[in-house]
C-alpha atoms as a PDB file:
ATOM      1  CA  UNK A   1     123.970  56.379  58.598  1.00  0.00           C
ATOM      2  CA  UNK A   2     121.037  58.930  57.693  1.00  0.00           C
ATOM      3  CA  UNK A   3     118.415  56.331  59.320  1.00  0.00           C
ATOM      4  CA  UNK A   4     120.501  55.734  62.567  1.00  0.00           C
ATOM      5  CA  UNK A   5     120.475  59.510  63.408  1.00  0.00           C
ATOM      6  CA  UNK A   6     116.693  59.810  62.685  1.00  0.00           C
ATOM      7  CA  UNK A   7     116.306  56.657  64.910  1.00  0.00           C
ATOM      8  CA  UNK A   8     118.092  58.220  67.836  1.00  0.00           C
ATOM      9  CA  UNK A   9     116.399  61.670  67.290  1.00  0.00           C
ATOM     10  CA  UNK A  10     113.199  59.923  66.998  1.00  0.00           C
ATOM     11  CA  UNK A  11     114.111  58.039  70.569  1.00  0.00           C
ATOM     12  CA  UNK A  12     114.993  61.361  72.100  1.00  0.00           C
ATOM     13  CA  UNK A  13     111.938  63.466  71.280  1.00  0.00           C
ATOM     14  CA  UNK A  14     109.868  60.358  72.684  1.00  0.00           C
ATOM     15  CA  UNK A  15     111.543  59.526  75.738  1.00  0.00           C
ATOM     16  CA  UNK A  16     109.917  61.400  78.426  1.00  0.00           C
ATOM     17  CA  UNK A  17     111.881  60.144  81.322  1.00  0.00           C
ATOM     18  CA  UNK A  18     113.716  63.260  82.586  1.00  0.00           C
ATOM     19  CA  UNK A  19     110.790  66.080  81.966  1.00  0.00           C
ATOM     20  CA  UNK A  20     109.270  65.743  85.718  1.00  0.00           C
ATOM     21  CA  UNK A  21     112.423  66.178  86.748  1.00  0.00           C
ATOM     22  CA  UNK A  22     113.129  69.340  84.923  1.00  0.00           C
ATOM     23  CA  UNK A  23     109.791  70.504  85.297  1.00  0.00           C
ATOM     24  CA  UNK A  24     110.492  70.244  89.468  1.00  0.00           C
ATOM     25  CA  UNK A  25     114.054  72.023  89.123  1.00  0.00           C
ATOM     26  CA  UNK A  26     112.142  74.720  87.303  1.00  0.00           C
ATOM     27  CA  UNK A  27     109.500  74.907  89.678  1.00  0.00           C
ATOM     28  CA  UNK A  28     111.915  75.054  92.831  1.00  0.00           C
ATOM     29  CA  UNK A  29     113.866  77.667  91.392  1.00  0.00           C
ATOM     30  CA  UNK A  30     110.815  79.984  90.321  1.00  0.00           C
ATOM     31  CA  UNK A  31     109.639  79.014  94.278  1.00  0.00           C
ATOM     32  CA  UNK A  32     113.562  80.509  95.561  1.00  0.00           C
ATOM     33  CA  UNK A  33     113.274  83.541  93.022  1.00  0.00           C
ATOM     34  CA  UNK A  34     110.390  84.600  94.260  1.00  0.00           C
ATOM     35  CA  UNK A  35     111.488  83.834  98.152  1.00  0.00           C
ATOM     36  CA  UNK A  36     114.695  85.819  97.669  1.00  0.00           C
ATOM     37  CA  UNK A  37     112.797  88.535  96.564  1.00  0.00           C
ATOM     38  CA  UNK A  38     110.133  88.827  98.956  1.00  0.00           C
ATOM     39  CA  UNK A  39     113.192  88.333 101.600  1.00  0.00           C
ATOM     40  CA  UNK A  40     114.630  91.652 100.039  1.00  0.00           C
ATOM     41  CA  UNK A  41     111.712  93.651 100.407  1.00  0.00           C
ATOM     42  CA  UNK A  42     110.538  92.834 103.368  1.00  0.00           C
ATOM     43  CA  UNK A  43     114.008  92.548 105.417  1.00  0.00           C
ATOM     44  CA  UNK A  44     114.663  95.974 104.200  1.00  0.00           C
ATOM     45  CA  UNK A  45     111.328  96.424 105.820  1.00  0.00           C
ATOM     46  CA  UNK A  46     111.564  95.426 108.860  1.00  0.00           C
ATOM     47  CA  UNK A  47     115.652  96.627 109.387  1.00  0.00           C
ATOM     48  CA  UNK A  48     113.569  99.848 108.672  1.00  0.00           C
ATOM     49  CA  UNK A  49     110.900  99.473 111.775  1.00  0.00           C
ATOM     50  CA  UNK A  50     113.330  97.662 113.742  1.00  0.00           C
ATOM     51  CA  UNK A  51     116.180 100.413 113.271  1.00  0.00           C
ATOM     52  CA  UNK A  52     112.853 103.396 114.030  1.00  0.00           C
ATOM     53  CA  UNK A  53     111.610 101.450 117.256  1.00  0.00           C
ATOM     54  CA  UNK A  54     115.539 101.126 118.628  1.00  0.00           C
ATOM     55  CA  UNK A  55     116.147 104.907 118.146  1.00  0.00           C
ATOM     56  CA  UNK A  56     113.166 105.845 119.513  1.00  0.00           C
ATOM     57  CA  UNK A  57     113.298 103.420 122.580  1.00  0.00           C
ATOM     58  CA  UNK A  58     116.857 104.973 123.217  1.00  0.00           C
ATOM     59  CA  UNK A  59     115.630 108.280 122.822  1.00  0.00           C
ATOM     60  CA  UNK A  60     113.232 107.354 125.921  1.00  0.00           C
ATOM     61  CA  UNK A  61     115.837 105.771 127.630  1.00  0.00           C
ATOM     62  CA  UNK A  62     117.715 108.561 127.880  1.00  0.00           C
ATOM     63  CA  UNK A  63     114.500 111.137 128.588  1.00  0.00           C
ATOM     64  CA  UNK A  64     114.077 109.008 131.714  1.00  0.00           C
ATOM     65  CA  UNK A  65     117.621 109.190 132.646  1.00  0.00           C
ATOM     66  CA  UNK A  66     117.474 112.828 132.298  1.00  0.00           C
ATOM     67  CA  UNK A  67     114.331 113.224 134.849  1.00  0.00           C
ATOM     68  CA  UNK A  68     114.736 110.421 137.333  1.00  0.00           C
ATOM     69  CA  UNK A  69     117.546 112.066 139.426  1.00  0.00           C
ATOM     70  CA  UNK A  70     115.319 115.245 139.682  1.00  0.00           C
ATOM     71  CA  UNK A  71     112.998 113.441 141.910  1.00  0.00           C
ATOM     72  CA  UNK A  72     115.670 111.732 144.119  1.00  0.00           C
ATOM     73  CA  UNK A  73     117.045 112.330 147.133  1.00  0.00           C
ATOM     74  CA  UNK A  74     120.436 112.530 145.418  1.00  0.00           C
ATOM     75  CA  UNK A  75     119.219 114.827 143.100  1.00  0.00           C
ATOM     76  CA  UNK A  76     117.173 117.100 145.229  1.00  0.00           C
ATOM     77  CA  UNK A  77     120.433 117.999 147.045  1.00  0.00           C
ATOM     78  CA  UNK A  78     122.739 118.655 144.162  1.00  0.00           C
ATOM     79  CA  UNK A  79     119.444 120.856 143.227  1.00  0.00           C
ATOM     80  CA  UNK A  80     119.737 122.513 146.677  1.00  0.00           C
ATOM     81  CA  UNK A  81     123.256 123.299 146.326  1.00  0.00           C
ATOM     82  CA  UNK A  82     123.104 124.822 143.015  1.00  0.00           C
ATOM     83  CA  UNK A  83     120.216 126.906 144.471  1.00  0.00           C
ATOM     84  CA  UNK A  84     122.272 128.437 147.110  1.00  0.00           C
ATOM     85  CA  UNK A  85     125.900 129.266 145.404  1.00  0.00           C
ATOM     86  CA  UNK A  86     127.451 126.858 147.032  1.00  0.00           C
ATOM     87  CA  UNK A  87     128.604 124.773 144.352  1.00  0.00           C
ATOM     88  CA  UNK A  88     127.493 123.673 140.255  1.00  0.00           C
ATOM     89  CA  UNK A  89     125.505 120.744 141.962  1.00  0.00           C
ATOM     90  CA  UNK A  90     128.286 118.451 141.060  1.00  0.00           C
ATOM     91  CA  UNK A  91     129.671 118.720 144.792  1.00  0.00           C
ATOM     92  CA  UNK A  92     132.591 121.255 143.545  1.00  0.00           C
ATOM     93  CA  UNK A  93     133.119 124.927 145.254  1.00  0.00           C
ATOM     94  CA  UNK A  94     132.292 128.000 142.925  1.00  0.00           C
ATOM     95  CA  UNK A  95     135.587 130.142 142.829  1.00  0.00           C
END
């Protein structure tokens, strides 16, 4: 009985048959650690820049919303109206 389990521990530590295949499942998942993590820092990253460049194209947005009636026709009159008492510029009488 002794000699049967040294025979088949012998036959284990020998048999080499499933070590490329471990060696591969260790390698892929030391390749995904190190994606996951280089994922996390550089998705926070970019959410960062991306989130800075949105606010800051809105806040532009809105500048040129602010200044493009001045220069129209549109807003040249409501300008005018303001001006002379006649109204807040919005078309409505003072009282």
């Amino acid at each position: 009985m002794h000699s049967k389990l040294n025979n088949l521990l012998k036959k284990l530590r020998e048999d080499e048959r499933g070590l490329s295949t471990v060696e591969y499942v260790v390698l892929l998942v030391l390749i995904v650690a190190i994606a996951v993590a280089l994922w996390n820092v550089f998705g926070n990253l970019l959410v960062t820049k991306l989130s800075a460049a949105a606010t800051e194209f809105d806040e532009e947005v809105v500048t040129s919303k602010k200044g493009s009636n001045e220069g129209t026709d549109e807003g040249q009159a409501a300008g005018d109206i303001t001006k002379a008492g006649v109204g807040d510029g919005q078309g409505a009488p003072k009282n």
